[in-house]
PDB file of N, CA and C in Angstrom:
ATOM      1  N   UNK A   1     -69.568-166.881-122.117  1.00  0.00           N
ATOM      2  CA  UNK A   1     -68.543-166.659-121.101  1.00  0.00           C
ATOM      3  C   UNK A   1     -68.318-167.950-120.334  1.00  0.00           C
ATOM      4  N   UNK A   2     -67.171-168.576-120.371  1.00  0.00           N
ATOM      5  CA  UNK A   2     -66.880-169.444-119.696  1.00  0.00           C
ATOM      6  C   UNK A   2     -65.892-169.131-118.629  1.00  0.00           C
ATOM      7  N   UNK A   3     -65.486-168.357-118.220  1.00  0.00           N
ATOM      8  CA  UNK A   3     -64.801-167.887-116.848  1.00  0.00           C
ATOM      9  C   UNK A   3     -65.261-167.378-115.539  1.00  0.00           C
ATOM     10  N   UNK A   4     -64.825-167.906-114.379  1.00  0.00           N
ATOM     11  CA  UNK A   4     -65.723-167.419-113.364  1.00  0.00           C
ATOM     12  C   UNK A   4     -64.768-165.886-113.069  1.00  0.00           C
ATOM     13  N   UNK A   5     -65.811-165.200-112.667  1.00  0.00           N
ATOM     14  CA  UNK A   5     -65.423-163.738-111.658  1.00  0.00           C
ATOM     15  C   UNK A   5     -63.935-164.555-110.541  1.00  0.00           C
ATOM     16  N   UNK A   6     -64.008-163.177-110.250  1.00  0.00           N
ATOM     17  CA  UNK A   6     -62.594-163.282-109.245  1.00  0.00           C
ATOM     18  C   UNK A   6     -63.481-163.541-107.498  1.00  0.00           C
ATOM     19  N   UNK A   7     -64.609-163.134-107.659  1.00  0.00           N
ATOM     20  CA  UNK A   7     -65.470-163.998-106.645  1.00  0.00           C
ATOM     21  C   UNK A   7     -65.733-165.396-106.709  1.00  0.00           C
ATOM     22  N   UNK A   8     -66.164-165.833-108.115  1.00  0.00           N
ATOM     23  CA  UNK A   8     -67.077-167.087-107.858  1.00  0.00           C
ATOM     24  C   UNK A   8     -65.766-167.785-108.030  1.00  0.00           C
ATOM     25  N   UNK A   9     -64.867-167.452-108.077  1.00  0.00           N
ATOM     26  CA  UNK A   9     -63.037-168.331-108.317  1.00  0.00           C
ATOM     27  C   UNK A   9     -62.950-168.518-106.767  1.00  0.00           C
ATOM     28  N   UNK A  10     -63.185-167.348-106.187  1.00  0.00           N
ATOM     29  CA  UNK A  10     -62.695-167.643-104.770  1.00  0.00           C
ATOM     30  C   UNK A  10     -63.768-168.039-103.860  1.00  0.00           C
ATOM     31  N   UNK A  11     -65.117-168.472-103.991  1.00  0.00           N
ATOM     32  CA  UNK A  11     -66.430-169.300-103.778  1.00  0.00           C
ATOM     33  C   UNK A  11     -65.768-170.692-104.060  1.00  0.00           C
ATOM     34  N   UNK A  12     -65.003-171.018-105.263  1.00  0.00           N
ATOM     35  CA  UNK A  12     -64.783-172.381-105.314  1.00  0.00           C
ATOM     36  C   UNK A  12     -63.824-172.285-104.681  1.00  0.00           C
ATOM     37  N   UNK A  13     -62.677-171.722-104.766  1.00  0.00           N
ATOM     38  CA  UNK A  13     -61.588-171.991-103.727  1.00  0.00           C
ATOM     39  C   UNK A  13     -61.793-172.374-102.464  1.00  0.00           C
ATOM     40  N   UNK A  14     -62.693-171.799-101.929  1.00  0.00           N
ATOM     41  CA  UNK A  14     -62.616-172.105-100.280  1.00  0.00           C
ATOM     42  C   UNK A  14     -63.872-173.498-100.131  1.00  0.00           C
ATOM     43  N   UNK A  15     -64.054-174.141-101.082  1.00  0.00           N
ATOM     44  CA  UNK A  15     -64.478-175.652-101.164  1.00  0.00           C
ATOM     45  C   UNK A  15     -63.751-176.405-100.500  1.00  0.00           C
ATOM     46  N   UNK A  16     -64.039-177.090 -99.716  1.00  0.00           N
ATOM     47  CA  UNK A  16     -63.297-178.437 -99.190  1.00  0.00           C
ATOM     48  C   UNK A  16     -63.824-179.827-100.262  1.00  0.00           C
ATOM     49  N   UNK A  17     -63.372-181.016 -99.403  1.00  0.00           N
ATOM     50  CA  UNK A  17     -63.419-181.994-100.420  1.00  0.00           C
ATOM     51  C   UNK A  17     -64.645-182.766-100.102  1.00  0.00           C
ATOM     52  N   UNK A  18     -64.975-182.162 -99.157  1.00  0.00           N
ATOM     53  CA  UNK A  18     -66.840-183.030 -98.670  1.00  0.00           C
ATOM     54  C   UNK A  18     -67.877-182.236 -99.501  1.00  0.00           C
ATOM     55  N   UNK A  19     -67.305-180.564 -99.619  1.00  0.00           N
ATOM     56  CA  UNK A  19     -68.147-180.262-100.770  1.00  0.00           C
ATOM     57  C   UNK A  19     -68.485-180.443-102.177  1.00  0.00           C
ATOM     58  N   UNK A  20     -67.059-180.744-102.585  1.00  0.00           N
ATOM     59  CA  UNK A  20     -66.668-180.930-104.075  1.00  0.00           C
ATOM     60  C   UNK A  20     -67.933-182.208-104.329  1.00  0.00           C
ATOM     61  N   UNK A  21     -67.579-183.017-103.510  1.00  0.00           N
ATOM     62  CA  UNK A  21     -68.290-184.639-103.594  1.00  0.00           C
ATOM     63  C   UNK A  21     -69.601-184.246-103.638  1.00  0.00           C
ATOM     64  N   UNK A  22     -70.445-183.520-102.926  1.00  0.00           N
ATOM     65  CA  UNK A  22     -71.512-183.234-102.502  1.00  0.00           C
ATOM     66  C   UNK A  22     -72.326-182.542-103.636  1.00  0.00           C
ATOM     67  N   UNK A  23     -71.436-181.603-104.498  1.00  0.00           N
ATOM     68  CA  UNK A  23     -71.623-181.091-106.276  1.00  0.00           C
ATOM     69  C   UNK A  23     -71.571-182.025-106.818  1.00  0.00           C
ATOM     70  N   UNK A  24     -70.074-182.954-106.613  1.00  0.00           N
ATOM     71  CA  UNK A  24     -70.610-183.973-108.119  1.00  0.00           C
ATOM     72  C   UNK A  24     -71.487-185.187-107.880  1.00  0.00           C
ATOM     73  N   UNK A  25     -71.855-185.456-106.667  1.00  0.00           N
ATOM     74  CA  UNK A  25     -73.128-186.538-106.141  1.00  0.00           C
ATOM     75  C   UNK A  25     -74.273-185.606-106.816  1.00  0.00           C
ATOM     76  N   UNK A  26     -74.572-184.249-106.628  1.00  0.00           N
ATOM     77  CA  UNK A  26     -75.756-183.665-107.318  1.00  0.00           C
ATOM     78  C   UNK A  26     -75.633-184.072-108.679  1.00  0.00           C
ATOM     79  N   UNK A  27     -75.139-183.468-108.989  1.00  0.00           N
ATOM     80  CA  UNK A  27     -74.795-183.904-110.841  1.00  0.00           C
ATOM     81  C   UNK A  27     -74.731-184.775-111.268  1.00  0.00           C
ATOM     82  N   UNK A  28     -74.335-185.553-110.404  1.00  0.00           N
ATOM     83  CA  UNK A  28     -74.261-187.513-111.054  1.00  0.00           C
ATOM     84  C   UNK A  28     -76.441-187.744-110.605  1.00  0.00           C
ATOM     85  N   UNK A  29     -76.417-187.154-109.632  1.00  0.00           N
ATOM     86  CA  UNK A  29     -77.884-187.892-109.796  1.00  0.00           C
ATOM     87  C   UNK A  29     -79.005-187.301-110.251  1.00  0.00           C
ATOM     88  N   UNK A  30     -78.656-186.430-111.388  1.00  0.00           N
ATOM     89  CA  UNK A  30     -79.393-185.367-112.336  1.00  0.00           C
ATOM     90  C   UNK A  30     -79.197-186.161-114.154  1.00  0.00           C
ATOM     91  N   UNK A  31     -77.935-187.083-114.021  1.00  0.00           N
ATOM     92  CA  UNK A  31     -77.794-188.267-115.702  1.00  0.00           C
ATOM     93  C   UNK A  31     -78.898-189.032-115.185  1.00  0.00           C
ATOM     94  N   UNK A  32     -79.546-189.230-116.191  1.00  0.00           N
ATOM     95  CA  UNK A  32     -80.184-190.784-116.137  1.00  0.00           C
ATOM     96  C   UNK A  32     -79.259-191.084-117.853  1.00  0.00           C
ATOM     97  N   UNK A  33     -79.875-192.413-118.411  1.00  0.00           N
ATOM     98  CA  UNK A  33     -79.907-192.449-119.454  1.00  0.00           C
ATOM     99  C   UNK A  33     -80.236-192.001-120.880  1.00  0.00           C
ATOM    100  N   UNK A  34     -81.424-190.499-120.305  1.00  0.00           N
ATOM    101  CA  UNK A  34     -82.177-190.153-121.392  1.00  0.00           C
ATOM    102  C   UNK A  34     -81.110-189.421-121.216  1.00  0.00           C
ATOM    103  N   UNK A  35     -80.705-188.527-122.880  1.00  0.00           N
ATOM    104  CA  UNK A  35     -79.950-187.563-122.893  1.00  0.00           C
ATOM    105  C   UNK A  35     -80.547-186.442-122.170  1.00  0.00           C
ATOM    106  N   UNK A  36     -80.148-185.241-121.608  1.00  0.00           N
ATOM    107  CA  UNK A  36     -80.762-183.785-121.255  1.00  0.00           C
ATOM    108  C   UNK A  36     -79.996-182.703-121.575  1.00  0.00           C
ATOM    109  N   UNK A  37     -79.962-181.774-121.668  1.00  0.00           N
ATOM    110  CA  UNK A  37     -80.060-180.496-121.802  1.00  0.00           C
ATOM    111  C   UNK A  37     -78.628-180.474-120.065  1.00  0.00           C
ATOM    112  N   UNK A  38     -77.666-179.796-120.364  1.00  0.00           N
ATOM    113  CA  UNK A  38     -76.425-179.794-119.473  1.00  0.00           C
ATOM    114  C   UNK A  38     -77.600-178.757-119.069  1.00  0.00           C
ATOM    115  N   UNK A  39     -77.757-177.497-119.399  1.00  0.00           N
ATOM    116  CA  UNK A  39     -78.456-176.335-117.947  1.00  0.00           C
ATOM    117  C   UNK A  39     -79.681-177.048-117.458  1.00  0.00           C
ATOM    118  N   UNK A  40     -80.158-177.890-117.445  1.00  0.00           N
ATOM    119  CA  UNK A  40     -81.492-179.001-116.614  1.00  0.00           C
ATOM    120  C   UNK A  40     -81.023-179.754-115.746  1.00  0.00           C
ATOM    121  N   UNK A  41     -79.379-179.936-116.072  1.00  0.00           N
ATOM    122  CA  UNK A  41     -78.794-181.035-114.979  1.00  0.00           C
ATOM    123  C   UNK A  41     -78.122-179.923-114.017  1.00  0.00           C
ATOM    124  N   UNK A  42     -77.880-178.798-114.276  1.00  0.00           N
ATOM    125  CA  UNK A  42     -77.046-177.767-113.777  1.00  0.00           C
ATOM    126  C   UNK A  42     -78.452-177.521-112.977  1.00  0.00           C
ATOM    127  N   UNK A  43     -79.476-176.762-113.233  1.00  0.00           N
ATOM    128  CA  UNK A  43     -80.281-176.463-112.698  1.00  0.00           C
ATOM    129  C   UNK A  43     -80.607-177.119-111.199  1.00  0.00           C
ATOM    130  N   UNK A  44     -80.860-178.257-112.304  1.00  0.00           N
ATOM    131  CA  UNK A  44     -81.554-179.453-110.930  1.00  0.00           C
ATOM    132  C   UNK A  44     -80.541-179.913-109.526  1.00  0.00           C
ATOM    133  N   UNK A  45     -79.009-179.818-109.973  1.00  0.00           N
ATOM    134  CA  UNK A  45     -78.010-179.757-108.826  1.00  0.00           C
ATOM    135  C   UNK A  45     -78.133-179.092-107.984  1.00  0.00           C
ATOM    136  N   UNK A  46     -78.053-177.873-108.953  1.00  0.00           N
ATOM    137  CA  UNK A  46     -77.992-176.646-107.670  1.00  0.00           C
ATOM    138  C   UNK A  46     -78.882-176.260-106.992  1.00  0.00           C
ATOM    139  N   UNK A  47     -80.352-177.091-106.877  1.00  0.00           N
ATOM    140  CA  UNK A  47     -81.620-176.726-106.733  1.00  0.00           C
ATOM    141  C   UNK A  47     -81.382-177.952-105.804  1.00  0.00           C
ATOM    142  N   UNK A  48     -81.239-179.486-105.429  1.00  0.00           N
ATOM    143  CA  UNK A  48     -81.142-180.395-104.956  1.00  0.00           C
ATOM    144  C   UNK A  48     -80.564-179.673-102.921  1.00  0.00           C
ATOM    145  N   UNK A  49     -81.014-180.772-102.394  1.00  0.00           N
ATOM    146  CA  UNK A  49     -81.049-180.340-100.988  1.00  0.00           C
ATOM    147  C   UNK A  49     -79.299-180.665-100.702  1.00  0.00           C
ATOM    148  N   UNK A  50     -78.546-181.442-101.440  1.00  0.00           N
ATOM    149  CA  UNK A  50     -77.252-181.679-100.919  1.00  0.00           C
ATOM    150  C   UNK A  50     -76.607-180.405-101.095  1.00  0.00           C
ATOM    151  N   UNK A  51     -76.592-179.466-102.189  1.00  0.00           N
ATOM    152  CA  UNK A  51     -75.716-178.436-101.979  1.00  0.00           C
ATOM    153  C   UNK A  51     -76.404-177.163-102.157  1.00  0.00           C
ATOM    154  N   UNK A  52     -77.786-176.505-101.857  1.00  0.00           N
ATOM    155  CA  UNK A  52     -78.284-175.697-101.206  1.00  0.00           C
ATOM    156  C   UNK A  52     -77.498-174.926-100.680  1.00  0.00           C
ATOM    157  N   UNK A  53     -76.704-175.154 -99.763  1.00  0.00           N
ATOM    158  CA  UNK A  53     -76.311-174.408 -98.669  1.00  0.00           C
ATOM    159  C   UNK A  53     -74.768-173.581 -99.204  1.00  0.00           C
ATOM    160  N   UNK A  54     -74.373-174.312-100.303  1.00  0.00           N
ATOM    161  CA  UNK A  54     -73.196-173.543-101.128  1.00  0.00           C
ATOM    162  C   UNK A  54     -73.798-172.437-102.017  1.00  0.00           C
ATOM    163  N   UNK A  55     -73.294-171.216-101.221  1.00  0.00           N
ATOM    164  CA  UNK A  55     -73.453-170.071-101.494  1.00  0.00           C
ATOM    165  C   UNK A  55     -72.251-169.528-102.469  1.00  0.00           C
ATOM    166  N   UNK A  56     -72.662-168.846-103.469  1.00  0.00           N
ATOM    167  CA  UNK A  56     -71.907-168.027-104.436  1.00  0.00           C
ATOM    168  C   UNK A  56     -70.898-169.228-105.431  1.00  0.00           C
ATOM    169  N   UNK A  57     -71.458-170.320-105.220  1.00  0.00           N
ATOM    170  CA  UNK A  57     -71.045-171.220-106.320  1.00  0.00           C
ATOM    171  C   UNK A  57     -71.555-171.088-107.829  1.00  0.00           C
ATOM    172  N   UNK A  58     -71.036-170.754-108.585  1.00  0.00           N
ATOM    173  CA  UNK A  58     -71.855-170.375-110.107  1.00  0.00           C
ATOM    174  C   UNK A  58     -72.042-171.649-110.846  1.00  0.00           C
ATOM    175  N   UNK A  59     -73.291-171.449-111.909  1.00  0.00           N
ATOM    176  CA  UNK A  59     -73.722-172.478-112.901  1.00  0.00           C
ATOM    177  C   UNK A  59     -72.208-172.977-114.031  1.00  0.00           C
ATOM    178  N   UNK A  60     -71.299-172.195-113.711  1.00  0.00           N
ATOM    179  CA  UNK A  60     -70.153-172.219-114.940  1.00  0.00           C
ATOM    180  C   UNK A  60     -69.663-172.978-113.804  1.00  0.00           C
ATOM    181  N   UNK A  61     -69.272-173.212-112.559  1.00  0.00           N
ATOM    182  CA  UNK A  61     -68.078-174.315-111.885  1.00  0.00           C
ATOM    183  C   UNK A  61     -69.172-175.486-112.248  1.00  0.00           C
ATOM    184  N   UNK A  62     -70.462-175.481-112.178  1.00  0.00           N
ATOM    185  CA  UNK A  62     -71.284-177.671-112.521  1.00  0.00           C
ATOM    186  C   UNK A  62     -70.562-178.023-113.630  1.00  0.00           C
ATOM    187  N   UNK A  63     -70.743-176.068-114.647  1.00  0.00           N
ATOM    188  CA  UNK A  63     -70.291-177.077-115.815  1.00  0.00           C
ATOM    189  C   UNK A  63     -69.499-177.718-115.951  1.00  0.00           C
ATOM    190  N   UNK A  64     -68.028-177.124-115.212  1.00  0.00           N
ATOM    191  CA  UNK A  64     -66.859-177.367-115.724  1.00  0.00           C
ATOM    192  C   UNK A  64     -67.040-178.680-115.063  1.00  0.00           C
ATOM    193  N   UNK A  65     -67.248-178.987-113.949  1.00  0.00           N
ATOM    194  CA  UNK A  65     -67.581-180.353-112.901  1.00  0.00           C
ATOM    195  C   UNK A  65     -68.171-181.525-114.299  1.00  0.00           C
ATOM    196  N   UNK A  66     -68.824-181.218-114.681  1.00  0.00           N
ATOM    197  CA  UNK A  66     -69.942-182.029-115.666  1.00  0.00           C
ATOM    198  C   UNK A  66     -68.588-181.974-117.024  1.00  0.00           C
ATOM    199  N   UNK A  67     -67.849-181.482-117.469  1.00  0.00           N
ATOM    200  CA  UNK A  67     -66.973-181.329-118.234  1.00  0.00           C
ATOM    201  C   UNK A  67     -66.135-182.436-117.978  1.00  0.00           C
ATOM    202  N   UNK A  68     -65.447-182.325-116.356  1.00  0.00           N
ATOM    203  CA  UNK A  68     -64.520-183.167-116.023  1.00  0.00           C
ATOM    204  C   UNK A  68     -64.850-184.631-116.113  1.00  0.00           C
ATOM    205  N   UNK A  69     -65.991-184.800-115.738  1.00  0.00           N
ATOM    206  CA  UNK A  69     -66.870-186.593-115.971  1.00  0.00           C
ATOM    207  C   UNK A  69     -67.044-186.619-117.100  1.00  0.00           C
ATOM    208  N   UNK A  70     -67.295-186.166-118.111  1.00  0.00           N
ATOM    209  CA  UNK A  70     -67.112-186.497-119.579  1.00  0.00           C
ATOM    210  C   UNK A  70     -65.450-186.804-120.033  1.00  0.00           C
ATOM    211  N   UNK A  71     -64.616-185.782-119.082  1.00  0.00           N
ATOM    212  CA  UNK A  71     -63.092-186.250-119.763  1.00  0.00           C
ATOM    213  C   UNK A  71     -63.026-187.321-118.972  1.00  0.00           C
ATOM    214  N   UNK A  72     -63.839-187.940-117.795  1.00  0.00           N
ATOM    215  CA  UNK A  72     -63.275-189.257-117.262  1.00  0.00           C
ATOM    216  C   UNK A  72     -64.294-189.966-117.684  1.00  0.00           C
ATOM    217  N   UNK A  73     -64.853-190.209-118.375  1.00  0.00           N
ATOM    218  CA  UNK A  73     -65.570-191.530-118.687  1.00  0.00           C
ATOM    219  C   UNK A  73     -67.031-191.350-118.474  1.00  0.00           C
ATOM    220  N   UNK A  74     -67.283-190.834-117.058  1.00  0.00           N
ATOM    221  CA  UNK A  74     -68.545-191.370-116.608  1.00  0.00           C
ATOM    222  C   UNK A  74     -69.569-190.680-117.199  1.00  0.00           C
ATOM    223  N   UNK A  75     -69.547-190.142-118.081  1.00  0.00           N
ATOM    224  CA  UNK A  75     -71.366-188.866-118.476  1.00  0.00           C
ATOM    225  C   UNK A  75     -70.191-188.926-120.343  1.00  0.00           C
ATOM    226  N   UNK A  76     -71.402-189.250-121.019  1.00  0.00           N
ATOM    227  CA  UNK A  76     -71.106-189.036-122.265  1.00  0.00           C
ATOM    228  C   UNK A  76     -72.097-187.279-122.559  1.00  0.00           C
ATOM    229  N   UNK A  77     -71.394-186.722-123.917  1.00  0.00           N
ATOM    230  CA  UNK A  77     -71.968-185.562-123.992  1.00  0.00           C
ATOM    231  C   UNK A  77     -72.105-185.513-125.433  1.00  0.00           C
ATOM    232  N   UNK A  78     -73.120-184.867-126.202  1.00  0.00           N
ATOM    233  CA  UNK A  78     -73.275-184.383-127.094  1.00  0.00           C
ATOM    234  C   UNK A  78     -73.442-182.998-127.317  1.00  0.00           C
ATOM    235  N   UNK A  79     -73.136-182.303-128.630  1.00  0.00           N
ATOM    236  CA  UNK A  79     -73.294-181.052-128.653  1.00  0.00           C
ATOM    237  C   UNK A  79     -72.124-180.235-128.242  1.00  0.00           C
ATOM    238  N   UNK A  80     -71.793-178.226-128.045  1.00  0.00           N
ATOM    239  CA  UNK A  80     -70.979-177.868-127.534  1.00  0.00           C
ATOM    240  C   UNK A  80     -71.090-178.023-125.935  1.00  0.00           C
ATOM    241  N   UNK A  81     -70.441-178.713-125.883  1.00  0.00           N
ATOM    242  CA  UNK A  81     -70.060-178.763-123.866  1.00  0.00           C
ATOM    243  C   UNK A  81     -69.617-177.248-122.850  1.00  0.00           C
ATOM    244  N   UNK A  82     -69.134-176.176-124.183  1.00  0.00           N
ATOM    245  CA  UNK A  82     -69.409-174.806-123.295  1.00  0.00           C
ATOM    246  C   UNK A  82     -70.521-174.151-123.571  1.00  0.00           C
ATOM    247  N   UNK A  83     -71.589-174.555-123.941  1.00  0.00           N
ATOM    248  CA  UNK A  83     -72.857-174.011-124.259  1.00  0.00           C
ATOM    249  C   UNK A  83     -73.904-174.655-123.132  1.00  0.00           C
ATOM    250  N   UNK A  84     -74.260-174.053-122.184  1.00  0.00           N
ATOM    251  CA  UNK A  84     -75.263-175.070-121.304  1.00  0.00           C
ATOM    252  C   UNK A  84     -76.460-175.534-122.549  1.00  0.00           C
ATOM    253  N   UNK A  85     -76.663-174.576-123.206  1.00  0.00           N
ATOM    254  CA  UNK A  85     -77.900-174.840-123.687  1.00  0.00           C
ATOM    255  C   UNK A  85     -77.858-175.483-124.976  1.00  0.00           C
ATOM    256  N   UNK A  86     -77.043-175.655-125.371  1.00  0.00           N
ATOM    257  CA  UNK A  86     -76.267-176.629-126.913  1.00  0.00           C
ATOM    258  C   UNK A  86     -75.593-177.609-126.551  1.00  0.00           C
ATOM    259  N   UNK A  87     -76.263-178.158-125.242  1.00  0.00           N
ATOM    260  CA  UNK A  87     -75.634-179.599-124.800  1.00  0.00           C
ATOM    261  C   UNK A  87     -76.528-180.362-124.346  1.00  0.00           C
ATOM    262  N   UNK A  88     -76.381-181.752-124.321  1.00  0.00           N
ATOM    263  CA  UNK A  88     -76.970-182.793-124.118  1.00  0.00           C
ATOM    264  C   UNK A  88     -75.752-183.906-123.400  1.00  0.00           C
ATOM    265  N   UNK A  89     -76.470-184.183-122.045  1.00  0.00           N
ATOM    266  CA  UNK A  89     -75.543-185.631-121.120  1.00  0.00           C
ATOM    267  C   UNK A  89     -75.996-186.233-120.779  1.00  0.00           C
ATOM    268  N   UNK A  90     -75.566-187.589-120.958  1.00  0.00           N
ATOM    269  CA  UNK A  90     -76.694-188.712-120.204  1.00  0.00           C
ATOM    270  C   UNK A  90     -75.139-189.869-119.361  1.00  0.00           C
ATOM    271  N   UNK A  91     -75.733-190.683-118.549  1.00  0.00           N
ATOM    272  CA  UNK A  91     -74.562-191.447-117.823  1.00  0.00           C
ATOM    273  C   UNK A  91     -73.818-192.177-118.445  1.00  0.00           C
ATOM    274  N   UNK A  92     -73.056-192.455-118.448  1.00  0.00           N
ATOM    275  CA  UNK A  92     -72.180-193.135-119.459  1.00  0.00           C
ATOM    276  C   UNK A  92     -72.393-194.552-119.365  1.00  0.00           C
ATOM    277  N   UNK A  93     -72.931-194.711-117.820  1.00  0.00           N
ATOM    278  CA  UNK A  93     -73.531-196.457-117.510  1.00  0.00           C
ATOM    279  C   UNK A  93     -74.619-196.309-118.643  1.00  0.00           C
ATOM    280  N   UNK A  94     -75.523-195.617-119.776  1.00  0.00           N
ATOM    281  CA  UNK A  94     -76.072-195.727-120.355  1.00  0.00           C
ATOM    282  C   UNK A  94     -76.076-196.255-121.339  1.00  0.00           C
ATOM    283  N   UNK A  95     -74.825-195.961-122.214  1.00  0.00           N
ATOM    284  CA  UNK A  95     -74.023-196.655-123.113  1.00  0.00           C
ATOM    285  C   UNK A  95     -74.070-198.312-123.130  1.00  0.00           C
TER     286      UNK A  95
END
């Protein structure tokens, strides 16, 4: 399942743009160079003290977040990218 509920749609909706940053600062500092496992970097975000406090945000919006930095450059990916667990990302500064 790659679609969020009509909740966790409207959990991201009411995001501002200090939060958005605050998800993809988690996620950017969950790449190193070793490849990982996308649900280890998902995990470790949402577990990180910067966005804690975002309630009813689901593991399917990192992905798509972690999706979008692969279509821009910065996180290379291997594997299916809608599979947390049939994926592998590492930083693209790795390359």
């Amino acid at each position: 399942m790659d679609t969020l509920t009509p909740e966790q749609q409207a959990a991201v909706e009411a995001l501002n743009a200090e939060q958005l940053a605050r998800i993809d600062q988690a996620l950017r500092a969950m790449l190193s160079s070793d490849w990982r496992k996308m649900a280890r970097i998902i995990g470790g975000a949402m577990m990180s003290d910067g966005v804690q406090d975002l309630q009813g945000i689901a593991d399917l919006f990192y992905a798509q977040r972690l999706r979008l930095m692969v279509d821009a450059g910065d996180a290379e990916a291997v594997g299916d990218l809608t599979q947390m667990g049939r994926c592998e990302l590492r930083s693209a500064a790795a390359a």
